[in-house]
Protein backbone atom coordinates (compact mmCIF):
# COMPACT_ATOMS: atom_id res chain seq x y z
CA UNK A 1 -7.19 3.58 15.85
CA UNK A 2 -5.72 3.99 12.46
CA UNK A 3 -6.92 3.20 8.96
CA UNK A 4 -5.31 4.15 5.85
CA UNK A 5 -5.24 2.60 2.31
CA UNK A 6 -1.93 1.78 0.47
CA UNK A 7 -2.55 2.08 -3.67
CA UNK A 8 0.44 0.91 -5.73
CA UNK A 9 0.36 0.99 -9.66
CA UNK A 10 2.47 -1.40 -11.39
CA UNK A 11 4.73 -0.55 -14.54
CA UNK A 12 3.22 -2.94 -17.30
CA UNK A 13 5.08 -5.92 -17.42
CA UNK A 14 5.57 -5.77 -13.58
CA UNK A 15 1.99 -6.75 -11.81
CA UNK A 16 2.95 -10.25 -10.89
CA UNK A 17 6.87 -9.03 -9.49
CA UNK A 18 4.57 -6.77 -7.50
CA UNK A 19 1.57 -8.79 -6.83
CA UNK A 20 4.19 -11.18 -5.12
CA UNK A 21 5.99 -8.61 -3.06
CA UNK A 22 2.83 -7.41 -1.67
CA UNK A 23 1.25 -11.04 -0.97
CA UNK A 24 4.44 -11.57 1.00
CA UNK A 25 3.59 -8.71 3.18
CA UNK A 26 0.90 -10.17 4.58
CA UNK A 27 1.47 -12.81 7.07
CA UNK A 28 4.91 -10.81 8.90
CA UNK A 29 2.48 -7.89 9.37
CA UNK A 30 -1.04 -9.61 10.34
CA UNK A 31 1.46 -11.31 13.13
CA UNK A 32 2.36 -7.45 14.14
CA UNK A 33 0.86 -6.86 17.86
CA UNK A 34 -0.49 -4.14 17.10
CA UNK A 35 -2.19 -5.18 13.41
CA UNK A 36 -5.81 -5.25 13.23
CA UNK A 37 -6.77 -5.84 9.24
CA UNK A 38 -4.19 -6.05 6.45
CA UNK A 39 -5.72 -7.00 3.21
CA UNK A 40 -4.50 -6.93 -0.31
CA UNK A 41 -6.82 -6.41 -2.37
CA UNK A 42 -6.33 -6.03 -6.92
CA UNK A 43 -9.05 -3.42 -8.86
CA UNK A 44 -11.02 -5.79 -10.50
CA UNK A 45 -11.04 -3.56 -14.20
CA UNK A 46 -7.17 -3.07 -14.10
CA UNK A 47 -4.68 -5.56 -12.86
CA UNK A 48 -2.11 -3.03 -12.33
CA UNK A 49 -3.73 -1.57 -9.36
CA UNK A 50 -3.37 -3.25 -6.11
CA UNK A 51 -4.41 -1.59 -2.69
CA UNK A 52 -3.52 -2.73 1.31
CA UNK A 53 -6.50 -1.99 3.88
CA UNK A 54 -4.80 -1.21 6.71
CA UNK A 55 -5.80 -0.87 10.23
CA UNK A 56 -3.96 -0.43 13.46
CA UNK A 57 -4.38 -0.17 17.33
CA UNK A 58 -2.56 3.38 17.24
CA UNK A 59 0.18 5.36 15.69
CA UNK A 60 2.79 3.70 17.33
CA UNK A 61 1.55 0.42 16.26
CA UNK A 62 1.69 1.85 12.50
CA UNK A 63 5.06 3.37 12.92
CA UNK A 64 6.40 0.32 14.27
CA UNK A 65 4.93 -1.22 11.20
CA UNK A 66 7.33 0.82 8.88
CA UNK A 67 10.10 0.00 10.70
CA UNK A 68 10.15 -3.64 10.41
CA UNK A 69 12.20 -6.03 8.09
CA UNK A 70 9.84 -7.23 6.03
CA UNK A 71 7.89 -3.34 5.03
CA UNK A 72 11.16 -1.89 4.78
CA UNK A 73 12.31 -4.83 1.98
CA UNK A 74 9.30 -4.06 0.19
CA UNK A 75 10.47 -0.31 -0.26
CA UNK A 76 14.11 -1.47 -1.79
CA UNK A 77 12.00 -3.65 -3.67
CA UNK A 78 9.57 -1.36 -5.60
CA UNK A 79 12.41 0.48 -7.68
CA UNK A 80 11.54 0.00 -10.42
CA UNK A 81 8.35 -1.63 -10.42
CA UNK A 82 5.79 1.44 -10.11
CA UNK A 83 4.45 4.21 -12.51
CA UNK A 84 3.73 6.39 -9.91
CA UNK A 85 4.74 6.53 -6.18
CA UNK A 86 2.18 4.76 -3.86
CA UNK A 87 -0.96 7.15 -2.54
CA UNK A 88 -1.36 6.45 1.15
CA UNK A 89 -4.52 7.85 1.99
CA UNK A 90 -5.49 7.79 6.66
CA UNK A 91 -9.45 7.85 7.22
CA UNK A 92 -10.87 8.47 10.61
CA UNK A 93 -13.74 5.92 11.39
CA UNK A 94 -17.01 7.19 11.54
């Protein structure tokens, strides 16, 4: 199984471009075979700071996640819209 977190910081001016890219990542990739839990989810004391709990069956599941149309539209898409690249961060289950 894989988890990982996705943290993306938005430029100021630029959380509700992002906010909707990201909320439009969630249905394509919940319907991914392989997709466990996708959530989006916004830091509560800075609304620049959204994060994507990820899980999937296995690493080919995830890698066929970052293939498809819809994740790789969301790369094009963040020029631009980030102060810093996005952290993705894999944790083993316990």
């Amino acid at each position: 199984m894989i988890n990982l977190t996705a943290t993306f910081h938005a430029k100021a001016g630029q959380e509700s471009v992002l906010q909707s890219l990201l909320i439009a990542m969630l249905e394509p990739t919940r319907n991914e075979p392989g997709c466990l839990r996708y959530d989006l989810l916004k830091d509560s004391s800075n609304s620049a700071i959204f994060m994507f709990q990820e899980q999937f069956t296995d690493k080919q599941a995830f890698d066929e996640h970052c293939q498809q149309a819809h994740f790789l539209y969301l790369l094009d898409s963040l020029e631009g819209l980030l102060e810093q690249e996005p952290t993705i961060t894999f944790y083993d289950q316990l």
